[in-house]
N, C-alpha and C. Protein backbone atom coordinates (compact mmCIF):
# COMPACT_ATOMS: atom_id res chain seq x y z
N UNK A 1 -20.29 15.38 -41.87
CA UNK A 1 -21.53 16.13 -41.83
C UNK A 1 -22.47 15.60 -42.90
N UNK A 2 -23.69 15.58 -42.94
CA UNK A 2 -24.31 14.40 -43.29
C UNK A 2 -25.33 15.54 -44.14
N UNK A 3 -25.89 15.59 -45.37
CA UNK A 3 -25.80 16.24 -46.54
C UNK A 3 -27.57 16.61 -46.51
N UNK A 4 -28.56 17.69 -47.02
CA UNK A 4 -29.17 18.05 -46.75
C UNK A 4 -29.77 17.31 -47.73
N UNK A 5 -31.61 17.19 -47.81
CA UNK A 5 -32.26 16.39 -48.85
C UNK A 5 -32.13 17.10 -50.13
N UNK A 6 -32.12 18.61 -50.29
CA UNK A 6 -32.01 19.31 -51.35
C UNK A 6 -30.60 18.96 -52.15
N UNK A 7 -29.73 19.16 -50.97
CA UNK A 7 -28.67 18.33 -51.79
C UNK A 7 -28.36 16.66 -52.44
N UNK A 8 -28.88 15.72 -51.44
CA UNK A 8 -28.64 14.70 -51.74
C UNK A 8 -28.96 14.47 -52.86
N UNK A 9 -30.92 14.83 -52.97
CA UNK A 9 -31.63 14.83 -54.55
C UNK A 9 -30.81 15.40 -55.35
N UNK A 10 -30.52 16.61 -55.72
CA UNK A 10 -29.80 17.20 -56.80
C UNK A 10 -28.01 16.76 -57.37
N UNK A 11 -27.44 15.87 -56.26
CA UNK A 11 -26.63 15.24 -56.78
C UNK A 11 -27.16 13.15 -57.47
N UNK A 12 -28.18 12.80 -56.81
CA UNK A 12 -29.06 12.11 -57.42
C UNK A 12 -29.10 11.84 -58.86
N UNK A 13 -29.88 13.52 -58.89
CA UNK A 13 -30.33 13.86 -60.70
C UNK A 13 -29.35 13.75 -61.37
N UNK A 14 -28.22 14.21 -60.99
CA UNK A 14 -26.89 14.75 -61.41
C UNK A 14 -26.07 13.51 -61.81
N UNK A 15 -26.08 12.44 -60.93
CA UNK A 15 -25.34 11.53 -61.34
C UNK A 15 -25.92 9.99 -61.64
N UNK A 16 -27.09 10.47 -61.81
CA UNK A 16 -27.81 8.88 -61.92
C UNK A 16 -28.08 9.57 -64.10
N UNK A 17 -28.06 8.80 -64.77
CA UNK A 17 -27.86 8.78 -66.11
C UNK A 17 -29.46 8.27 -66.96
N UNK A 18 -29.81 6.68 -66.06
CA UNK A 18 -30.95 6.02 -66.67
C UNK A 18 -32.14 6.09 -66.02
N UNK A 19 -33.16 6.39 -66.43
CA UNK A 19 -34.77 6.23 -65.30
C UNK A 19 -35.51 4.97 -65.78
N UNK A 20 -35.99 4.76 -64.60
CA UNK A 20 -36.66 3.60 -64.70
C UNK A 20 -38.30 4.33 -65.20
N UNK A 21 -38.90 3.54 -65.99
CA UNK A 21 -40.38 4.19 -66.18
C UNK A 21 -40.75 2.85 -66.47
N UNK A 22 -42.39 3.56 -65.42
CA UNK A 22 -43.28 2.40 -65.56
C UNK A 22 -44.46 2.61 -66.49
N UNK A 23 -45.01 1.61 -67.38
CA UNK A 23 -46.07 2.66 -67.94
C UNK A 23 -47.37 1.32 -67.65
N UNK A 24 -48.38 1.86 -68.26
CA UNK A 24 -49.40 0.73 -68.97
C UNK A 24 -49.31 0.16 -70.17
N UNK A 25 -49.97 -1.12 -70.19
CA UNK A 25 -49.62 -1.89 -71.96
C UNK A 25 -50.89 -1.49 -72.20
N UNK A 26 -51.44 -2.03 -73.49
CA UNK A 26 -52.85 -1.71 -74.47
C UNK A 26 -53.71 -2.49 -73.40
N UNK A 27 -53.58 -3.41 -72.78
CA UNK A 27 -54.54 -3.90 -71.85
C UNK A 27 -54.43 -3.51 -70.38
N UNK A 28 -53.81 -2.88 -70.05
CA UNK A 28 -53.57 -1.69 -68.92
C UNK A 28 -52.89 -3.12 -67.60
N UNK A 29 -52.19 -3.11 -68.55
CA UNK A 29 -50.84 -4.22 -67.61
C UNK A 29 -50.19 -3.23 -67.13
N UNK A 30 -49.67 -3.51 -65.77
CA UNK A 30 -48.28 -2.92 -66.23
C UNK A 30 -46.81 -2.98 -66.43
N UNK A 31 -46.06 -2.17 -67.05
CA UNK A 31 -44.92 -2.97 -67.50
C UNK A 31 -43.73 -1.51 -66.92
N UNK A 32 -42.09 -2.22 -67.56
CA UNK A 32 -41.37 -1.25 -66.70
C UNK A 32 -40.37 -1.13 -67.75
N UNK A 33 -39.77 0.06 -67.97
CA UNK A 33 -38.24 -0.43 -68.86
C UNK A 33 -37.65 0.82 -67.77
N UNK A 34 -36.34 1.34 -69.28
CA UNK A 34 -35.37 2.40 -69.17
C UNK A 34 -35.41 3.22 -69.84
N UNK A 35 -34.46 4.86 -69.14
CA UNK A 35 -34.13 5.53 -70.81
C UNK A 35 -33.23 6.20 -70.03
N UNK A 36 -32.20 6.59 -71.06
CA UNK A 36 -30.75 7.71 -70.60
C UNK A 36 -32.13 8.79 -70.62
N UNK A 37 -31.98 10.06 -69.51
CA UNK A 37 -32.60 11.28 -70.01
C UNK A 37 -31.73 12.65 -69.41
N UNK A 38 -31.86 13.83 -70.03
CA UNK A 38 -31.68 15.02 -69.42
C UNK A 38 -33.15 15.97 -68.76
N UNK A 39 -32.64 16.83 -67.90
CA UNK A 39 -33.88 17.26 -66.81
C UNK A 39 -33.43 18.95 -67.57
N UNK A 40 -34.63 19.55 -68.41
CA UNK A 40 -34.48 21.24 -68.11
C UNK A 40 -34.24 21.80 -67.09
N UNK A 41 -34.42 23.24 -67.11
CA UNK A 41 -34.17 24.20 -65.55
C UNK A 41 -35.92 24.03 -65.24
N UNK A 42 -36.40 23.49 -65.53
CA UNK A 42 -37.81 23.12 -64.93
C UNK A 42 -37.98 21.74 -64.47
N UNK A 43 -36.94 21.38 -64.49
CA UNK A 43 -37.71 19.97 -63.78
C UNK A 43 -37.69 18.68 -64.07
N UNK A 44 -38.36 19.42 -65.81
CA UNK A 44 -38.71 18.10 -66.70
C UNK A 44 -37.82 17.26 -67.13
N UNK A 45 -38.16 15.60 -67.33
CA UNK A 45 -37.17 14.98 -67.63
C UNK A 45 -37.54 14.70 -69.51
N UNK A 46 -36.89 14.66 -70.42
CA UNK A 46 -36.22 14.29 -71.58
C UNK A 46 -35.88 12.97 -71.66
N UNK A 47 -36.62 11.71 -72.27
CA UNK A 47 -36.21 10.61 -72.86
C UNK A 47 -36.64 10.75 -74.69
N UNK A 48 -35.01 9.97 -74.90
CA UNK A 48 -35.88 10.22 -76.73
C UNK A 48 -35.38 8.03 -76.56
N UNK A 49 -36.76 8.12 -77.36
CA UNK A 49 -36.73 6.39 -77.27
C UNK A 49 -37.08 6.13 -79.13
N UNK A 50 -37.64 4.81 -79.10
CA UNK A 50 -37.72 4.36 -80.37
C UNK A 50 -38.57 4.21 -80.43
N UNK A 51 -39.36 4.19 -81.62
CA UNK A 51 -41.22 4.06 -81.56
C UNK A 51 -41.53 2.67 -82.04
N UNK A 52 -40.23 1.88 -81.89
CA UNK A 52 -40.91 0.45 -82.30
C UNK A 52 -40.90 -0.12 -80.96
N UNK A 53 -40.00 0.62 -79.62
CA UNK A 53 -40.25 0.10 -78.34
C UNK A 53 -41.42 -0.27 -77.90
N UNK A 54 -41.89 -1.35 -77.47
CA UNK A 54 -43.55 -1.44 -76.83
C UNK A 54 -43.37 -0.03 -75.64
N UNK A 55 -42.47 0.10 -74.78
CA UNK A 55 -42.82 1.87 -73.94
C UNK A 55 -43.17 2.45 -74.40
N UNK A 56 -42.36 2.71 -75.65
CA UNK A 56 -43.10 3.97 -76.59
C UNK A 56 -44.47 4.38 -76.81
N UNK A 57 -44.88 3.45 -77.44
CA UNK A 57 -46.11 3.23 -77.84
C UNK A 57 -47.10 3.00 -76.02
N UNK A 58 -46.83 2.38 -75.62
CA UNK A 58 -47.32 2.38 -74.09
C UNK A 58 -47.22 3.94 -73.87
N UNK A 59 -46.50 4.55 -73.67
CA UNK A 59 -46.56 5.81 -73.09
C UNK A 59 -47.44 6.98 -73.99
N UNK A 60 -47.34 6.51 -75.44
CA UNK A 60 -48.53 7.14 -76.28
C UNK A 60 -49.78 6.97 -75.80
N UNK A 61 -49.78 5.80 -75.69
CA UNK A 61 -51.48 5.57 -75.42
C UNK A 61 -51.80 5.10 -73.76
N UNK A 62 -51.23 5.65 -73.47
CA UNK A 62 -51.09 5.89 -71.58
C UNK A 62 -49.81 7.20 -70.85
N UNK A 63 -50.11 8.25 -71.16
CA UNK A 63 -49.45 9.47 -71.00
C UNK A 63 -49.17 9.81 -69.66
N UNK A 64 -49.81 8.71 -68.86
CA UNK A 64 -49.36 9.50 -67.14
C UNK A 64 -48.46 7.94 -66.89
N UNK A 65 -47.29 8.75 -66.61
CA UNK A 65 -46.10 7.18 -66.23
C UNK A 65 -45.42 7.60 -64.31
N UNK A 66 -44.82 6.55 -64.00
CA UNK A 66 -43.98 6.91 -62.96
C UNK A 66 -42.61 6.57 -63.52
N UNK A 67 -41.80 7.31 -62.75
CA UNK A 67 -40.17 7.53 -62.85
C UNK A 67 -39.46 6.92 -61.82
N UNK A 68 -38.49 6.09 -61.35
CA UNK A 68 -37.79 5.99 -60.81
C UNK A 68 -36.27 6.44 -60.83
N UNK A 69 -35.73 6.91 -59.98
CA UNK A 69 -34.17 7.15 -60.06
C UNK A 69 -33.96 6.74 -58.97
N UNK A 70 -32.48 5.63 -58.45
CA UNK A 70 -32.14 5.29 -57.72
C UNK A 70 -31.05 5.00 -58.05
N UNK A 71 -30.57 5.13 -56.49
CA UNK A 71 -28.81 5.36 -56.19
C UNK A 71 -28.02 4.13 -56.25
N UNK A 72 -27.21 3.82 -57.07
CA UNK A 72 -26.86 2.55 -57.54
C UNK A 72 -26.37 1.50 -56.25
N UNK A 73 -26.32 0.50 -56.29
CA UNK A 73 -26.25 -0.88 -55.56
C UNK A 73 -25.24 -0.51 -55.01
N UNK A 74 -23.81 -0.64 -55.73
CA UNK A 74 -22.71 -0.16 -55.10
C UNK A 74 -22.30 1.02 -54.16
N UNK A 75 -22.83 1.36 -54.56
CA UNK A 75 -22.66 2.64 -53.77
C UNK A 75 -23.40 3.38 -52.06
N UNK A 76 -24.57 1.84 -52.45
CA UNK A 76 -25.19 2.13 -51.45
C UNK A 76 -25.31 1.51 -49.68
N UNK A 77 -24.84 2.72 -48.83
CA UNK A 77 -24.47 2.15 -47.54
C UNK A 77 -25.32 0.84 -47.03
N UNK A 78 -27.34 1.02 -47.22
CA UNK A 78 -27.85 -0.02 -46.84
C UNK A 78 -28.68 -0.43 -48.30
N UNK A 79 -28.85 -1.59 -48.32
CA UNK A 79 -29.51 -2.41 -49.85
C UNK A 79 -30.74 -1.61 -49.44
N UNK A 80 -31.61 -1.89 -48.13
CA UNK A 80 -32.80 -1.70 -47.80
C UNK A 80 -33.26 0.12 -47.83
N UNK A 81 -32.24 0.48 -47.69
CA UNK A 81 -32.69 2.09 -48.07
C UNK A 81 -31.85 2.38 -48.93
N UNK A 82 -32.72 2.25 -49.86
CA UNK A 82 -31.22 3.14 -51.03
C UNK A 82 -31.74 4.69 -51.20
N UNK A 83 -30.97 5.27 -51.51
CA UNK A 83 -31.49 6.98 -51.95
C UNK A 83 -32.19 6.50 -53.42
N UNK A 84 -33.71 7.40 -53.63
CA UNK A 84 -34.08 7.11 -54.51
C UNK A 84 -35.39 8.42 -54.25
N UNK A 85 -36.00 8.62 -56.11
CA UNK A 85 -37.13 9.36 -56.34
C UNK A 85 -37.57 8.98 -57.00
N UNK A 86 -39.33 9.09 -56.89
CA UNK A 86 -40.28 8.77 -57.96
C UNK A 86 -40.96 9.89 -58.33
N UNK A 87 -41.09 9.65 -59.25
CA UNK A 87 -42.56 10.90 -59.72
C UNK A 87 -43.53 10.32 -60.27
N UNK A 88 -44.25 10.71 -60.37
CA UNK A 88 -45.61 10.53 -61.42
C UNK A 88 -45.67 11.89 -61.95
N UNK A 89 -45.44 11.12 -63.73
CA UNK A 89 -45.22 12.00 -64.51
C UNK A 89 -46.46 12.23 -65.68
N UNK A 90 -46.21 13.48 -66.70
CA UNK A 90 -47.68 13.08 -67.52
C UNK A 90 -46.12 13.44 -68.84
N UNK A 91 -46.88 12.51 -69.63
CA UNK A 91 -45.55 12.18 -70.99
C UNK A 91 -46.72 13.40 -71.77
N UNK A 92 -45.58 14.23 -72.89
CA UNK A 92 -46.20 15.04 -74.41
C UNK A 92 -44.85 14.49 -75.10
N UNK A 93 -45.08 14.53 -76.09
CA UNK A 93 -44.45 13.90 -77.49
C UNK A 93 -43.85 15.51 -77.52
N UNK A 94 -42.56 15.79 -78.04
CA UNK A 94 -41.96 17.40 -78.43
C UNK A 94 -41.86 16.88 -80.13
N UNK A 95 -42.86 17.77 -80.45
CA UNK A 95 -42.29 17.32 -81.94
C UNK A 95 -40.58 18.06 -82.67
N UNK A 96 -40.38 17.60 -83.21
CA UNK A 96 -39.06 17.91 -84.16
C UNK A 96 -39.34 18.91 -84.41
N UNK A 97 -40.17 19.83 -84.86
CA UNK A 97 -40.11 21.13 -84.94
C UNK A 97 -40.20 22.49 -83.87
N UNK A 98 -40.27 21.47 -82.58
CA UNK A 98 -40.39 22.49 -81.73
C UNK A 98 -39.06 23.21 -81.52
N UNK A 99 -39.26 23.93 -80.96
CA UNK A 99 -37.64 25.03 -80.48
C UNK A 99 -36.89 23.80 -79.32
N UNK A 100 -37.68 23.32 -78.33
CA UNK A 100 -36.98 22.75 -77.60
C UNK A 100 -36.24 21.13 -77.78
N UNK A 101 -36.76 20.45 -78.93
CA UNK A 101 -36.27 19.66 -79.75
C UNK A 101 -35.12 19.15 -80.16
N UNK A 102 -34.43 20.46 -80.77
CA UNK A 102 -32.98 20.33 -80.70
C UNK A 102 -32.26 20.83 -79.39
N UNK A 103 -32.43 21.63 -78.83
CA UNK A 103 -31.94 22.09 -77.42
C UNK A 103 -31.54 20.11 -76.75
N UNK A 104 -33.19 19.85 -76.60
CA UNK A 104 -32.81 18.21 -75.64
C UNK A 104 -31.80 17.56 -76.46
N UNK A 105 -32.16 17.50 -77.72
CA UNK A 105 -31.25 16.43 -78.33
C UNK A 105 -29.39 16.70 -78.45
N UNK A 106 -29.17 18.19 -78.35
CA UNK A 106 -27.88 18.58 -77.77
C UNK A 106 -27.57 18.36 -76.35
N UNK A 107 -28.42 18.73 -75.59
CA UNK A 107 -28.17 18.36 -74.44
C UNK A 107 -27.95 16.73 -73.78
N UNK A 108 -28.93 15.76 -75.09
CA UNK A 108 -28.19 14.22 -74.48
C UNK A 108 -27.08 14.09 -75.16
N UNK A 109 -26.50 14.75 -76.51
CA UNK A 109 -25.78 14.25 -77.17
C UNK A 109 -24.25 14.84 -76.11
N UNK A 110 -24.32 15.94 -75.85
CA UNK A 110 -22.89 16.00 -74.57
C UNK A 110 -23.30 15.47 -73.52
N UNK A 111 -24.26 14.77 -73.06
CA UNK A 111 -24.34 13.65 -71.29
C UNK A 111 -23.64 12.05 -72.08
N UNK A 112 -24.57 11.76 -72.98
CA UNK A 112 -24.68 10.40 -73.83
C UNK A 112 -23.13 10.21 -74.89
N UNK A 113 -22.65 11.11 -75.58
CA UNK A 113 -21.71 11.16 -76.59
C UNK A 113 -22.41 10.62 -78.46
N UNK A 114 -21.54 10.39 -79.27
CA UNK A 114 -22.05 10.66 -80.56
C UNK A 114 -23.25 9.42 -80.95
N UNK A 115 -23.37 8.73 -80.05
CA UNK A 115 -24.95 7.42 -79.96
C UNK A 115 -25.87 8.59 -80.26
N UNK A 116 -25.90 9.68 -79.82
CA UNK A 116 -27.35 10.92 -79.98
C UNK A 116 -27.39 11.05 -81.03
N UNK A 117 -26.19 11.48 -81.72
CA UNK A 117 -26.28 12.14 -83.54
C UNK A 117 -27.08 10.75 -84.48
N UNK A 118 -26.15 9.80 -84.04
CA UNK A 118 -26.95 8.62 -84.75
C UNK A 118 -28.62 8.57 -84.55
N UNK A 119 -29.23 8.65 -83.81
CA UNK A 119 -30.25 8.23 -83.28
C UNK A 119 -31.23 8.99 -83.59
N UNK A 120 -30.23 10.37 -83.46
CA UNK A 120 -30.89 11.61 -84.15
C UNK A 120 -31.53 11.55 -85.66
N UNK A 121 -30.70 10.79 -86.37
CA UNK A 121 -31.47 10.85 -87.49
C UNK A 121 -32.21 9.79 -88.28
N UNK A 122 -32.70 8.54 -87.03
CA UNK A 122 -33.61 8.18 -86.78
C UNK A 122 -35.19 8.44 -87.37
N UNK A 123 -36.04 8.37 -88.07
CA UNK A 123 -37.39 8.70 -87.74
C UNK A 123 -38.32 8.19 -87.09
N UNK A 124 -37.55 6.58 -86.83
CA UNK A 124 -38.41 6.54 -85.68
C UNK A 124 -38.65 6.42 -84.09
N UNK A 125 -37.53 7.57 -83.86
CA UNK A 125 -37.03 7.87 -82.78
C UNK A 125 -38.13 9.20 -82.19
N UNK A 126 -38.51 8.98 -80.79
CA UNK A 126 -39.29 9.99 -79.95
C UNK A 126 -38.97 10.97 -79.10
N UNK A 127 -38.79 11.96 -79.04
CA UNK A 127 -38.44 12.94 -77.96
C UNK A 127 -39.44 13.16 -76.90
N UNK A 128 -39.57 12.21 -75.66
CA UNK A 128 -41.17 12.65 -74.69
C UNK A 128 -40.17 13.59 -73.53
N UNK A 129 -41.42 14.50 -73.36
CA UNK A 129 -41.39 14.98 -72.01
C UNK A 129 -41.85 14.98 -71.13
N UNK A 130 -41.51 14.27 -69.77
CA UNK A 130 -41.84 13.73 -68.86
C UNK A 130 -42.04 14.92 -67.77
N UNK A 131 -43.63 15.63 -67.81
CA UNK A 131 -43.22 16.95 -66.68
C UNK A 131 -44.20 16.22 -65.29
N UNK A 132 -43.01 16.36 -64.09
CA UNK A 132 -43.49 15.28 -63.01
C UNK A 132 -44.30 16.24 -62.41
N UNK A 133 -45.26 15.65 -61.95
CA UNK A 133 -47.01 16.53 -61.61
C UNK A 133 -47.12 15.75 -59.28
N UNK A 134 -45.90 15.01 -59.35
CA UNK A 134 -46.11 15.11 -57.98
C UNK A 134 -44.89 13.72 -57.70
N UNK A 135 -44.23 13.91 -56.50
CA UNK A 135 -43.12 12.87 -56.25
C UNK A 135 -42.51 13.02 -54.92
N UNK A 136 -41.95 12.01 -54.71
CA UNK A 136 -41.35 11.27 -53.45
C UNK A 136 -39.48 10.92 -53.22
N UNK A 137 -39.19 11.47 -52.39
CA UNK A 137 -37.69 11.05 -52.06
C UNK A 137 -37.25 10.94 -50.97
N UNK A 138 -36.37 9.83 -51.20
CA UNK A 138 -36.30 8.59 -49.74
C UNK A 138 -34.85 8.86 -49.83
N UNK A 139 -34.15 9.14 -48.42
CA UNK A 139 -32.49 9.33 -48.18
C UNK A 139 -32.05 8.16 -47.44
N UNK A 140 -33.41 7.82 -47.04
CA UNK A 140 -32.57 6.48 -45.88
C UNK A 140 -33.85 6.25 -44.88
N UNK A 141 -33.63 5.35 -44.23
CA UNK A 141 -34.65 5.02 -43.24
C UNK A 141 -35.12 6.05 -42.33
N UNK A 142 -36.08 6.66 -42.59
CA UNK A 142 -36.80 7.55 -41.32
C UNK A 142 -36.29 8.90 -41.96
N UNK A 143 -36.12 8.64 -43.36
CA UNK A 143 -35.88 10.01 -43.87
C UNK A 143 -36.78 9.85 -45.54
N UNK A 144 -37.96 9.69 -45.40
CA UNK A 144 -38.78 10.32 -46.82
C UNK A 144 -39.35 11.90 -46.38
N UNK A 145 -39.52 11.93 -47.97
CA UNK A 145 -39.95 13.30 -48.38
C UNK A 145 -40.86 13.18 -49.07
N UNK A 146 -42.21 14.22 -49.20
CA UNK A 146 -42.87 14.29 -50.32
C UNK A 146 -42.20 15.93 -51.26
N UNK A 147 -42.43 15.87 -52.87
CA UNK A 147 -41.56 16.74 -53.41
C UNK A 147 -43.53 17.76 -53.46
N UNK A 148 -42.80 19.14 -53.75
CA UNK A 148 -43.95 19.02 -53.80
C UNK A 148 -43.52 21.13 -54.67
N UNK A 149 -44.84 21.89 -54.59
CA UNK A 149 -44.32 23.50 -55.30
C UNK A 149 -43.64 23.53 -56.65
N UNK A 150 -43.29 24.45 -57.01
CA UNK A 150 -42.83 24.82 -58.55
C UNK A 150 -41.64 23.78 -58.75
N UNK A 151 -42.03 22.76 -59.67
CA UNK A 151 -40.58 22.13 -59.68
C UNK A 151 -39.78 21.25 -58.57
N UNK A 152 -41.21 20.87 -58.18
CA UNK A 152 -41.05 20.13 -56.70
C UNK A 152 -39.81 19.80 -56.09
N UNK A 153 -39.43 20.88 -55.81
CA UNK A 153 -38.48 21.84 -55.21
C UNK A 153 -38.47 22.17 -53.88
N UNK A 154 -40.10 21.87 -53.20
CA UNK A 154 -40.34 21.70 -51.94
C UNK A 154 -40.02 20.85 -51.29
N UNK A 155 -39.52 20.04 -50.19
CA UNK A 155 -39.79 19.17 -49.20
C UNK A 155 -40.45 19.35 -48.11
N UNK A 156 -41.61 17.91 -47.82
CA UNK A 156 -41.98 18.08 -46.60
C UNK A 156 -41.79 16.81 -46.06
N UNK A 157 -41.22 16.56 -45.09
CA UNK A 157 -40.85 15.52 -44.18
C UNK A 157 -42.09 14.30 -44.22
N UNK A 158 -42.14 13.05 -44.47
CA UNK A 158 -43.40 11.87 -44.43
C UNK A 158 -42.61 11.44 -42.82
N UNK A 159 -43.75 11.96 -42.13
CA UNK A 159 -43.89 10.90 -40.69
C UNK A 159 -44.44 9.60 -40.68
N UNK A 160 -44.60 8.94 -39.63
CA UNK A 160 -45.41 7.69 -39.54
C UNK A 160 -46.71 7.26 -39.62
N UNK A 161 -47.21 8.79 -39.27
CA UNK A 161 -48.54 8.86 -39.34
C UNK A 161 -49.03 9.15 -40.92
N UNK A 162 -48.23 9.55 -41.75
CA UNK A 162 -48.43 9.89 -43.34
C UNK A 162 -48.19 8.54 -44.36
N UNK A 163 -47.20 8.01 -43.68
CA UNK A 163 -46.93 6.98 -44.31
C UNK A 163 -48.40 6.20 -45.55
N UNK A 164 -49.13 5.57 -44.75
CA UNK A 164 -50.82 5.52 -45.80
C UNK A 164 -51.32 6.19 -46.58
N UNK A 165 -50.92 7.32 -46.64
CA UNK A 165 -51.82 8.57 -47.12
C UNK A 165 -51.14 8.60 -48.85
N UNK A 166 -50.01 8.38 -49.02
CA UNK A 166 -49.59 8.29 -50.16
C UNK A 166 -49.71 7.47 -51.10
């Protein structure tokens, strides 16, 4: 029996670890890396990076990024459709004193293991939050979605005729 999109995505989130993010450089190139992150009960995704990373700083001074998550190579029945989501996200810096600060940084340190504590005491390490403002998920050929409502949490089926529109 062949698994619903709500489900497929949420085991996705669940077991994919690294996101791909794309951002802009100072000359509005654009460029692509990684980051381990955790997702709140809202949505949002959690990368804490390094501020000597060029992303870093890219995502400072270019705050709307896209996300990729995709379903690893191996695992995947066709190369040409892999399960995968994007968002377009808008990055805020959580400062260290916020309440939710330490919450994320516990929460990567049991996904990630004791690499967090280290990193943690870091200063020039970043906590961004990535809250996705609109996104897309693909199960397989003739199966996209646009995400869409509180926590884009919605699906609506992309036909052939939608396909352009995005």
């Amino acid at each position: 029996m062949s698994k619903s999109p709500q489900e497929t995505l949420g085991q996705l989130l669940a077991n994919t670890k690294t996101l791909q993010i794309a951002t802009l450089d100072a000359a509005g190139e654009p460029a692509i890396s990684y980051a381990p992150f955790v997702q709140d009960g809202g949505g949002n995704f959690y990368i804490f990076v390094s501020g000597l990373s060029s992303h870093t700083q890219e995502i400072i001074q270019h705050p709307r990024v896209s996300v990729l998550l995709v379903e690893d190579e191996q695992d995947a029945r066709q190369i040409f459709a892999r399960t995968r989501a994007t968002y377009h996200c808008e990055a805020v810096v959580v400062g260290r004193d916020d309440g939710v600060f330490p919450q994320m940084l516990d929460a990567l340190e049991e996904r990630f293991g004791n690499v967090v504590g280290l990193l943690r005491g870091l200063g020039d390490f970043v906590l961004f939050r990535l809250k996705p403002v609109s996104g897309r998920f693909v199960m397989g050929f003739g199966q996209a979605f646009v995400l869409a409502g509180e926590g884009l949490r919605e699906f609506g089926h992309i036909g052939p005729d939608q396909l352009q529109k995005g």
